[in-house]
Structure formats: structure tokens, C-alpha cells
C-alpha atoms as a PDB file:
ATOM      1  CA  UNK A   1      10.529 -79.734  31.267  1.00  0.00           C
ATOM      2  CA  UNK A   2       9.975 -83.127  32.882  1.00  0.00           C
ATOM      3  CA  UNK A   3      12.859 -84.997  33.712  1.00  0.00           C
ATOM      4  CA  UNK A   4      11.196 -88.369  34.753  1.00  0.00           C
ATOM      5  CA  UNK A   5       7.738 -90.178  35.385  1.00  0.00           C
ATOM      6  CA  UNK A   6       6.727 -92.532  37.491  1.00  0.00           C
ATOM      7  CA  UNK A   7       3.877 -95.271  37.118  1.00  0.00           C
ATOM      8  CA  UNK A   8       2.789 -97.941  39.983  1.00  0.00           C
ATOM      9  CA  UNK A   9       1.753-101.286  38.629  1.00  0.00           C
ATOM     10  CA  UNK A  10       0.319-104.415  40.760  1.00  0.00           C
ATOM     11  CA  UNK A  11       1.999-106.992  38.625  1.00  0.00           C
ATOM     12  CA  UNK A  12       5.904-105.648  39.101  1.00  0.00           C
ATOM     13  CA  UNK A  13       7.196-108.690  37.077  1.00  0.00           C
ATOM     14  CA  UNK A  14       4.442-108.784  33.701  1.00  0.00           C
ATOM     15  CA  UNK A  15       4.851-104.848  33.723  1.00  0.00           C
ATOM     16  CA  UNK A  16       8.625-104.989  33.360  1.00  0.00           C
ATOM     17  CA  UNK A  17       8.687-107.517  31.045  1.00  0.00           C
ATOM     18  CA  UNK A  18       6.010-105.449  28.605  1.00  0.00           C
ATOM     19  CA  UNK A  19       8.274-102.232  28.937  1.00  0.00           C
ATOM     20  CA  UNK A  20      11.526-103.768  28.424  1.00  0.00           C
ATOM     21  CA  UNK A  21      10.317-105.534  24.985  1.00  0.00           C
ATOM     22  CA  UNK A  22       7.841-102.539  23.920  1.00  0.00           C
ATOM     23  CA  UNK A  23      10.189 -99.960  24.437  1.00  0.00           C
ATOM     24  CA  UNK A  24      13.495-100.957  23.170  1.00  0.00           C
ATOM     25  CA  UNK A  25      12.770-100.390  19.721  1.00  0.00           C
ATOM     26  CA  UNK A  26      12.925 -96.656  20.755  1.00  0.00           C
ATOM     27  CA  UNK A  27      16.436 -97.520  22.657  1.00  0.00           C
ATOM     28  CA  UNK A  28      15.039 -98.051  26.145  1.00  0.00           C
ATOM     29  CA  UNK A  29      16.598-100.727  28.511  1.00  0.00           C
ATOM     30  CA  UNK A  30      16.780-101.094  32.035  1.00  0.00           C
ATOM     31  CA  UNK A  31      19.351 -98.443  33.666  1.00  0.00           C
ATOM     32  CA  UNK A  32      18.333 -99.256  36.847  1.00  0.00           C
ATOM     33  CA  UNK A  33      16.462-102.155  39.303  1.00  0.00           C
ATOM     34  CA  UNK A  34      15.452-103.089  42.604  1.00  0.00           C
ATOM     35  CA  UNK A  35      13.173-105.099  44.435  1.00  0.00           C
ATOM     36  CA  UNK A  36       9.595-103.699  43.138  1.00  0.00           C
ATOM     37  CA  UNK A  37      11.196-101.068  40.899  1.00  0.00           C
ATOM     38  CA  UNK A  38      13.184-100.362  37.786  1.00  0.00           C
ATOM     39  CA  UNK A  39      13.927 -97.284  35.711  1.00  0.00           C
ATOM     40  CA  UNK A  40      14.457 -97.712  31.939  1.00  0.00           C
ATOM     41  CA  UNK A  41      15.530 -95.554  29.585  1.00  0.00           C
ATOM     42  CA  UNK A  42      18.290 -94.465  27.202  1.00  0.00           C
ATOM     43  CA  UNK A  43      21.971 -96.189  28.496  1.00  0.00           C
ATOM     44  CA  UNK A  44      22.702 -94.039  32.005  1.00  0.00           C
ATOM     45  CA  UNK A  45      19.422 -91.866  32.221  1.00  0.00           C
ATOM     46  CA  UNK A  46      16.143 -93.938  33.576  1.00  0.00           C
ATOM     47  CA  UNK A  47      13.491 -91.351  32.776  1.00  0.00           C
ATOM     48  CA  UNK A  48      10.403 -94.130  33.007  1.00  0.00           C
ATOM     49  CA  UNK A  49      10.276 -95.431  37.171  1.00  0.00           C
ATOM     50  CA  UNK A  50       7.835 -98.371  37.379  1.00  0.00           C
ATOM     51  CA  UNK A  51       7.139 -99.769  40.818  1.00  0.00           C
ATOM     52  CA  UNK A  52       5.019-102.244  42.556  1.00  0.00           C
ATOM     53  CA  UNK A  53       1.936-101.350  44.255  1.00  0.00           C
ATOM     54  CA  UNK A  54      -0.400-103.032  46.351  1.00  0.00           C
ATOM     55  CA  UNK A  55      -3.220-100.185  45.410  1.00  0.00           C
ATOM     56  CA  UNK A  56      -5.561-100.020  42.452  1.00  0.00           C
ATOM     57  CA  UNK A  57      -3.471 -97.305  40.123  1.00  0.00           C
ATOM     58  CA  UNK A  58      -4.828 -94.626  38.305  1.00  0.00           C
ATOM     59  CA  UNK A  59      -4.412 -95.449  34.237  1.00  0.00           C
ATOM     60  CA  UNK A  60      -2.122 -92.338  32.826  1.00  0.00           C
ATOM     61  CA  UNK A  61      -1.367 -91.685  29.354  1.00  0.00           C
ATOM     62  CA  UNK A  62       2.495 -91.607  27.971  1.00  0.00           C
ATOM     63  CA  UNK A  63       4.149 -90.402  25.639  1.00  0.00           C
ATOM     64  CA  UNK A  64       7.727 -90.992  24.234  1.00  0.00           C
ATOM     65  CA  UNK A  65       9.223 -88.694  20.293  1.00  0.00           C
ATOM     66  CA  UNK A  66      10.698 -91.008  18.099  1.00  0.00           C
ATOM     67  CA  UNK A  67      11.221 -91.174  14.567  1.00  0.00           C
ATOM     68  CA  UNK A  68       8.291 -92.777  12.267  1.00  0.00           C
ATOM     69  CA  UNK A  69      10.069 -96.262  11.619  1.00  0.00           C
ATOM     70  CA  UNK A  70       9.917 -96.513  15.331  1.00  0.00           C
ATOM     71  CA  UNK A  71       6.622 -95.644  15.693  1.00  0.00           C
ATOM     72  CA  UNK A  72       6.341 -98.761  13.608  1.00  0.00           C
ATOM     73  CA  UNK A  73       8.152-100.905  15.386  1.00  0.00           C
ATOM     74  CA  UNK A  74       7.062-100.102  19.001  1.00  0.00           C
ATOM     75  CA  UNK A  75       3.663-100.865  17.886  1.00  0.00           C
ATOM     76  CA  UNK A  76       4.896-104.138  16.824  1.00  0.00           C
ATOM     77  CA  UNK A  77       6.760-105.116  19.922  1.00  0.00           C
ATOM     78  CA  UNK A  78       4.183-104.109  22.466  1.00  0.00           C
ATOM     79  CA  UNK A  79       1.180-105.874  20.747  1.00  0.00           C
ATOM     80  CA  UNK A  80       3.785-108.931  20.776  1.00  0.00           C
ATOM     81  CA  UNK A  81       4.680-108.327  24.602  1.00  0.00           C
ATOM     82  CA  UNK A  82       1.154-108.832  25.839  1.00  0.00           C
ATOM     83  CA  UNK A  83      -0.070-104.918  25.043  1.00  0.00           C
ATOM     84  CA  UNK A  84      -3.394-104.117  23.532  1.00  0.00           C
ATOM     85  CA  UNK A  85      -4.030-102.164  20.143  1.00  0.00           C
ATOM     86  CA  UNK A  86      -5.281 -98.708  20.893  1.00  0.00           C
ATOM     87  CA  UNK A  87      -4.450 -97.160  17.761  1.00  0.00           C
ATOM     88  CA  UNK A  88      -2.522 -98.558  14.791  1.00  0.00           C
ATOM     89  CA  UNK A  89       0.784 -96.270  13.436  1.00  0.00           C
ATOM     90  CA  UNK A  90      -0.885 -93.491  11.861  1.00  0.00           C
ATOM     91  CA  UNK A  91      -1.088 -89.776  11.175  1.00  0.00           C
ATOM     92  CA  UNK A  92      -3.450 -87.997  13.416  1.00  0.00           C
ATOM     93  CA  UNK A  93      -4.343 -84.854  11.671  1.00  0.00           C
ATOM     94  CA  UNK A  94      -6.420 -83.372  13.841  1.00  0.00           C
ATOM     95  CA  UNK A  95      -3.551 -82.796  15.840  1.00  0.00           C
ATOM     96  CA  UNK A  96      -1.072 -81.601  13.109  1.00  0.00           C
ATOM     97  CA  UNK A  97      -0.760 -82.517   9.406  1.00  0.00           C
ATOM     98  CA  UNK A  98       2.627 -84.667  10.601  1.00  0.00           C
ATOM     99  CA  UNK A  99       1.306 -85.838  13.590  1.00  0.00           C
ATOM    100  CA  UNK A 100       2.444 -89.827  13.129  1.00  0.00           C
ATOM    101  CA  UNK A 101       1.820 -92.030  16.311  1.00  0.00           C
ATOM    102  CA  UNK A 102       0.674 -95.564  17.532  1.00  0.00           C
ATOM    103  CA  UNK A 103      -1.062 -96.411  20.925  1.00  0.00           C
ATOM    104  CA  UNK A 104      -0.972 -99.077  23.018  1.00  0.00           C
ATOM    105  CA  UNK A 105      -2.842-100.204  26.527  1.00  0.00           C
ATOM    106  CA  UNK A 106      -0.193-101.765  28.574  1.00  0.00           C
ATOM    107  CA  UNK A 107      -1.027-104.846  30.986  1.00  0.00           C
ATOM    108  CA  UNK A 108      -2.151-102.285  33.555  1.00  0.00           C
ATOM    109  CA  UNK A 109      -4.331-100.463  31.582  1.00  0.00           C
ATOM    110  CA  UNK A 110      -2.077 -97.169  30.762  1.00  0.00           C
ATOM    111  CA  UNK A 111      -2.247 -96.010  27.538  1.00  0.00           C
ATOM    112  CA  UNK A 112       1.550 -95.753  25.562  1.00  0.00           C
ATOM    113  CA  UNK A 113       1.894 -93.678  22.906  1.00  0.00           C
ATOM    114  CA  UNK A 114       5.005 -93.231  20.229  1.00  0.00           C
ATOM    115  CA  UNK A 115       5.304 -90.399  18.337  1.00  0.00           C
ATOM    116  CA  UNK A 116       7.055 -88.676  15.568  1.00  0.00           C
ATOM    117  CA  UNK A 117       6.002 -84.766  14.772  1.00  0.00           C
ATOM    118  CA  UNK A 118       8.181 -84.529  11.684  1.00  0.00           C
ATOM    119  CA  UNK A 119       7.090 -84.941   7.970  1.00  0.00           C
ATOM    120  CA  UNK A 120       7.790 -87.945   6.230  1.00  0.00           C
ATOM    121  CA  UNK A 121      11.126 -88.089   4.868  1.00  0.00           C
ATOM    122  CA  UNK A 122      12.139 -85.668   7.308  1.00  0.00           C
ATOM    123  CA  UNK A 123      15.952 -85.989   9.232  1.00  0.00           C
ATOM    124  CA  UNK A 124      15.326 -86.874  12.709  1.00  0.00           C
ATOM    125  CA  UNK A 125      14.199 -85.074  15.439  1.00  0.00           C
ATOM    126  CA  UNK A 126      16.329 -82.761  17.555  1.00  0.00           C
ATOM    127  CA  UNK A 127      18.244 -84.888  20.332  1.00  0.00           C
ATOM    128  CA  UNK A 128      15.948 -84.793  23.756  1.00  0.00           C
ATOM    129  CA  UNK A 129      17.333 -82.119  25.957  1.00  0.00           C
ATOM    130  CA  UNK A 130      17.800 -79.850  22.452  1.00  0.00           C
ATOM    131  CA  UNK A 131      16.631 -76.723  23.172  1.00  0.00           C
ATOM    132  CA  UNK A 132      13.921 -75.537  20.418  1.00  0.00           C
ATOM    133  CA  UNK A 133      14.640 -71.683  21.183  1.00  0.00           C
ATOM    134  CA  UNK A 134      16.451 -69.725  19.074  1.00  0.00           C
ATOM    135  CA  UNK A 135      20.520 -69.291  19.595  1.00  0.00           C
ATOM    136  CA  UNK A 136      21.113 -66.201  21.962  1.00  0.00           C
ATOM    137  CA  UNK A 137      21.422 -62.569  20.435  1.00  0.00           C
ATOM    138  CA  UNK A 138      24.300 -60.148  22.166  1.00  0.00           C
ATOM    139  CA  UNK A 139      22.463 -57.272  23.567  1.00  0.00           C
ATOM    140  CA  UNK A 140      24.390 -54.207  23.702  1.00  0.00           C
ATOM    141  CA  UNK A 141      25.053 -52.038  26.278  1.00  0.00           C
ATOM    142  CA  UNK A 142      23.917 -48.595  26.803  1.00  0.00           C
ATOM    143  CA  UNK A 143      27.055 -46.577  26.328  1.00  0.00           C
ATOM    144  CA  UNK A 144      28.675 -44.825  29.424  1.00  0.00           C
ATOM    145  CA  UNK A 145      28.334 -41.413  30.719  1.00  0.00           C
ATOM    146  CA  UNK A 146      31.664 -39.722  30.957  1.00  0.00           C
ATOM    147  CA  UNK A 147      32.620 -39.813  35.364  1.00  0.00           C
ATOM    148  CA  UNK A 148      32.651 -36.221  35.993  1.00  0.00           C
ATOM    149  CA  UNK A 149      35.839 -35.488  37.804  1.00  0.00           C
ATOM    150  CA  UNK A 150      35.058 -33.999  40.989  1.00  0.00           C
ATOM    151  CA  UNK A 151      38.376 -33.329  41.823  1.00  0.00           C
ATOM    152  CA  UNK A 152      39.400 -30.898  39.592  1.00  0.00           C
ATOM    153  CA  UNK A 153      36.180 -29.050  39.686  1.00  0.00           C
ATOM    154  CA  UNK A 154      36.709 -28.474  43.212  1.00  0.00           C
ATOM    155  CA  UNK A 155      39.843 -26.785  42.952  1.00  0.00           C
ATOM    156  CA  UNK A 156      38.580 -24.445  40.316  1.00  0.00           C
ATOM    157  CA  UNK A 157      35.869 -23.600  42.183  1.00  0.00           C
ATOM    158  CA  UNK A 158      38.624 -22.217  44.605  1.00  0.00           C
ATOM    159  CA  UNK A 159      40.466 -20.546  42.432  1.00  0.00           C
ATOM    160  CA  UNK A 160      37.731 -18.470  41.519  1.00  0.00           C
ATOM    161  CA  UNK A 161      37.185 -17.285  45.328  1.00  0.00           C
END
């Protein structure tokens, strides 16, 4: 289970500008900055580090679960904050038949992706950190073999003698 990721940008300033508009209409802000860095996510847990870079970084692919309406409106927001289109909110399904996302090509050239896996109409989707298992079964216990009492075998042993 991840718990954070990390991307290096050359243009610190344009990048955090682009993620702070694109992504809060899935609830991201900044939790967190410093000179050449920031961490944004949901109020208290920065799960998306960006930092400055003077090397050439390696375009990456992201992805962040939302609900479809916000599928709609990151799409929205990060063409407006200086992303490019690559791929209008749509279902995908060659993935699965509720596969619903948009992509987007940041400033840096990383490709940002918002999706929703439920079916339209659907409640929303589990809280993040929701386990998907199943709830826990008791497992029983072998019963116990009677302690055989050593004791008192012992002393009829000697009685018999």
C-alpha cells in the first residue's frame, strides 16, 4: 500500500501552482511547504511531495480515486491551470465496464489521471485507508487434551508394589 509519492519538477513555482488548482477539486491543498518542496493532500496527510530539481525528470504516470463528478471537475481545473488534455472524462472499458477517468499532462510532462471505479449512480467509494478485505472470522480452537495427573499415578503405581 503506498503511503506517498514523490515527483521532481524544474519549474518548483508553475508546478505548484498547476497542482494546487488541478487537484483541489478532489480536496487536495497544501499540508506542507518549503523552499523547493511542498506536499499536498487531504487537510494533515501530504501524500503528493513535489520538489525542485535541477535534472531532466523522468515523466511518471498518477493516479488519484475520486468520485465521477470529480473526475469532471479535475479535468476542468487542470486544463484551466496550464495542463494539457490527454484524455477527456470518460469510461474506459477496456479496463472495466465502470472504469470512468480523465487525463491530463501536467507542465512537466507527467501524465495525471482521476478516477472513479464505481457505476454510475453508485454511493461513493470506500474512504482511502478502507480496507477492501472481508471483516475477520473467529477461528476456533482445537479443544484441550485432559493434563494427565502425574501425581496420583505415581502413587498408585506404589501401591501396587
Amino acid at each position: 500500500m503506498l503511503d506517498h509519492v514523490s515527483l521532481r519538477v524544474q519549474d518548483f513555482s508553475r508546478a505548484l501552482a498547476f497542482y494546487k488548482a488541478a487537484l483541489a477539486p478532489i480536496g487536495y491543498t497544501v499540508a506542507m511547504e518549503y523552499p523547493g518542496g511542498a506536499g499536498l493532500g487531504e487537510p494533515g496527510k501530504p501524500d503528493l511531495w513535489i520538489s525542485a530539481t535541477d535534472k531532466a525528470p523522468h515523466p511518471t504516470h498518477i493516479a488519484f480515486r475520486t468520485d465521477r463528478a470529480r473526475v469532471d471537475a479535475f479535468h476542468a481545473a487542470a486544463l484551466a491551470a496550464g495542463g494539457t488534455d490527454n484524455g477527456a472524462p470518460g469510461v474506459r472499458a477496456d479496463y472495466h465496464p465502470y472504469y470512468y477517468a480523465a487525463f491530463v499532462f501536467d507542465p512537466e510532462g507527467n501524465n495525471i489521471e482521476v478516477v472513479c471505479h464505481q457505476a454510475p449512480g453508485a454511493s461513493r467509494p470506500p474512504p482511502r485507508g478502507a480496507s477492501p478485505r472481508r471483516p475477520a472470522t473467529k477461528v476456533r480452537k482445537p479443544p484441550r487434551k485432559p493434563a494427565r495427573k502425574a501425581a496420583k499415578t505415581s502413587k498408585t503405581n506404589k501401591k501396587r508394589r
